[in-house]
C-alpha atoms as a PDB file:
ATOM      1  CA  UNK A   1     162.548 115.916  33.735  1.00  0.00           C
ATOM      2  CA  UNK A   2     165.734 113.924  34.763  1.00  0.00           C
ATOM      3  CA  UNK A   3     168.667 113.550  32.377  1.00  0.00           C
ATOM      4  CA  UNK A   4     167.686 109.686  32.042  1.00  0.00           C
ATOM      5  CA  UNK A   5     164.393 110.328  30.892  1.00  0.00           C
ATOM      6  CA  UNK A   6     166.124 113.121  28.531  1.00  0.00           C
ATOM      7  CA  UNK A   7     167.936 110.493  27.141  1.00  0.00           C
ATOM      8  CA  UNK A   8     165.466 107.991  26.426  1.00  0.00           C
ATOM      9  CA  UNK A   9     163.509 110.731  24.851  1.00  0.00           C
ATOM     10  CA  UNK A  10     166.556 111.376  22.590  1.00  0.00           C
ATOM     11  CA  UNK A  11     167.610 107.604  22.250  1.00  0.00           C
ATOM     12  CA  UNK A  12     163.435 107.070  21.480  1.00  0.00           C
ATOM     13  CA  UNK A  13     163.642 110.303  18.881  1.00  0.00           C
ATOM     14  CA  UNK A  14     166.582 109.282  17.272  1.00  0.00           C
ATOM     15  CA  UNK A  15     165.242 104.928  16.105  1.00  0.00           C
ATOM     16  CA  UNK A  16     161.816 106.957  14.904  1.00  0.00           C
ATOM     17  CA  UNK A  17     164.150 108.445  12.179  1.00  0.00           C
ATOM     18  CA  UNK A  18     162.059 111.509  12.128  1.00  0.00           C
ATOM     19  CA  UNK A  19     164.166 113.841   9.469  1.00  0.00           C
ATOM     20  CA  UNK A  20     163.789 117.525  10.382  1.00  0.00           C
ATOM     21  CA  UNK A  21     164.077 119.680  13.792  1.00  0.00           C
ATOM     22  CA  UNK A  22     160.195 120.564  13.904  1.00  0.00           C
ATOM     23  CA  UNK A  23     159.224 116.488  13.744  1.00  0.00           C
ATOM     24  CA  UNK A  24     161.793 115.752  16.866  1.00  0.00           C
ATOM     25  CA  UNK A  25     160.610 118.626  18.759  1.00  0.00           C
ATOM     26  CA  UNK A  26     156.918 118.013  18.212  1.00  0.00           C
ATOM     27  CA  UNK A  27     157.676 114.166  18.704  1.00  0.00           C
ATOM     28  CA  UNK A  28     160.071 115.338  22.165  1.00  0.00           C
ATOM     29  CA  UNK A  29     157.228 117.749  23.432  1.00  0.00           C
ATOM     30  CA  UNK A  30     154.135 114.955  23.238  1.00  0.00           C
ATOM     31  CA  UNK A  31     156.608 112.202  24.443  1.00  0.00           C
ATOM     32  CA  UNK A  32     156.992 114.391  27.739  1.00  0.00           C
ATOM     33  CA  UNK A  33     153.541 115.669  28.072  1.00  0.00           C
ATOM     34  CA  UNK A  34     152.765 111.779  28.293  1.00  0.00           C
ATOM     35  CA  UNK A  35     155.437 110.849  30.721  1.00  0.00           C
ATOM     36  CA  UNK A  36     154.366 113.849  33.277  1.00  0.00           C
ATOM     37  CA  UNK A  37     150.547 112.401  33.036  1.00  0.00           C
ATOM     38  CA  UNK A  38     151.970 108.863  34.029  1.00  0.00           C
ATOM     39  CA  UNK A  39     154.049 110.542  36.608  1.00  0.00           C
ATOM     40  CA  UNK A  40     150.890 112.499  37.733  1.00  0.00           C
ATOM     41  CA  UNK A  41     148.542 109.368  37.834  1.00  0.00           C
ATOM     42  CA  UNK A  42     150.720 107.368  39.265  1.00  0.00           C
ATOM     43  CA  UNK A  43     151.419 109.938  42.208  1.00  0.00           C
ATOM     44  CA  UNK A  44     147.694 110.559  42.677  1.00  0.00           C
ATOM     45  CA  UNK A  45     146.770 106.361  42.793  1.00  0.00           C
ATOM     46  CA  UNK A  46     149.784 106.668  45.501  1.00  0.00           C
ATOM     47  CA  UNK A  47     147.833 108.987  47.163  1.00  0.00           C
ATOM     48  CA  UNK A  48     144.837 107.621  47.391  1.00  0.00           C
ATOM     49  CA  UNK A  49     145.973 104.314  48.072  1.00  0.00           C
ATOM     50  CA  UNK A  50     148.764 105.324  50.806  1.00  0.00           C
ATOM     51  CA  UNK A  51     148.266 102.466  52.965  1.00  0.00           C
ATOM     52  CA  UNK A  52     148.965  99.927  50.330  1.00  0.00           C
ATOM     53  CA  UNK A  53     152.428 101.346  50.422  1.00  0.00           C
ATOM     54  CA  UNK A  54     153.199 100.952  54.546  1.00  0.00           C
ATOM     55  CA  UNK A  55     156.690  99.659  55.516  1.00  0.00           C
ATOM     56  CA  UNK A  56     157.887  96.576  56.412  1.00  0.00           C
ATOM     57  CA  UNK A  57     159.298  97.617  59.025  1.00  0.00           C
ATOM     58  CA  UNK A  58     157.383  98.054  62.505  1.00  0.00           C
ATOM     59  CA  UNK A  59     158.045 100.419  65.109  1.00  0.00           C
ATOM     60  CA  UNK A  60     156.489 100.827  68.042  1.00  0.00           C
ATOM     61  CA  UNK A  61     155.953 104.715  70.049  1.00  0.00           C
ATOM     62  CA  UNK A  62     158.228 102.730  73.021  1.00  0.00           C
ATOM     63  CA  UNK A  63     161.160 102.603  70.276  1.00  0.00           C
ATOM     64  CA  UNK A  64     161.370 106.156  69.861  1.00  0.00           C
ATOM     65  CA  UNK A  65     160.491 106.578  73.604  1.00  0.00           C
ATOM     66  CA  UNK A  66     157.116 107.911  73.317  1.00  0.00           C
ATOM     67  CA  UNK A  67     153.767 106.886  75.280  1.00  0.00           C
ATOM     68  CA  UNK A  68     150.715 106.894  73.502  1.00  0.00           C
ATOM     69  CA  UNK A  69     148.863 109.592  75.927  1.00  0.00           C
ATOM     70  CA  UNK A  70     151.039 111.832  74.355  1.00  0.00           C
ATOM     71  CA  UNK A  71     151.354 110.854  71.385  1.00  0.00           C
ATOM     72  CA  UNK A  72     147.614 111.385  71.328  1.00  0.00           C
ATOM     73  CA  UNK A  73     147.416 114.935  72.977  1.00  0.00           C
ATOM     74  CA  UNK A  74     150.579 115.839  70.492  1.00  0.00           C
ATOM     75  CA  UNK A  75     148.961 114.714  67.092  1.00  0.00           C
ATOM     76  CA  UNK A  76     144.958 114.598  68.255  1.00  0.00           C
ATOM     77  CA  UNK A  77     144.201 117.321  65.708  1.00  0.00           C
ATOM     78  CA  UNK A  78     146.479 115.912  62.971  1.00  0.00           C
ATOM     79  CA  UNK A  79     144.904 112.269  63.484  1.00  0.00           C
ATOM     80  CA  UNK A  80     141.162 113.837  63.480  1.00  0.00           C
ATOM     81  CA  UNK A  81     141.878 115.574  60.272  1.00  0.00           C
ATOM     82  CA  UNK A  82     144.126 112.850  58.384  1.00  0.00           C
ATOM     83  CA  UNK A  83     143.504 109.559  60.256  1.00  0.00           C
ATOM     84  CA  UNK A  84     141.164 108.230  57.429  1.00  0.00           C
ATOM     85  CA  UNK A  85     143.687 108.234  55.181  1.00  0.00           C
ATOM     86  CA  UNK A  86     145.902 105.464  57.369  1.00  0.00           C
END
């Protein structure tokens, strides 16, 4: 967990005016457990989705001096396996 999202926990414990160490640290521990599954869904909708998130910005093979024969011979067993996903 990053030390922003530490301190929103803290900042978030702190206005529930929960009084003792075992109410914070019950409060901290669900707070986080609930961040990490929003985390985790929103990583796996990425994932699934991946070509929703393409750039804007287009390249083509010439750019980086490539020629699609190759390309194809290079990445023929990557594109086979993944290319669904694109």
């Amino acid at each position: 967990m990053s030390q922003t999202e530490t301190s929103l926990i803290d900042q978030a414990m702190s206005a529930t005016g929960l009084s003792d160490f075992g109410e914070h640290h019950e409060f901290r521990t669900g707070l986080r457990v609930l961040i990490a599954a929003a985390e985790e869904e929103a990583m796996r909708t990425w994932l699934e989705h991946p070509a929703q998130h393409m750039s804007s910005v287009k390249f083509t093979l010439a750019d980086f001096g490539l020629i699609a024969d190759q390309v194809k011979t290079g990445f023929g067993d990557y594109s086979t396996r993944f290319g669904h996903l694109f």
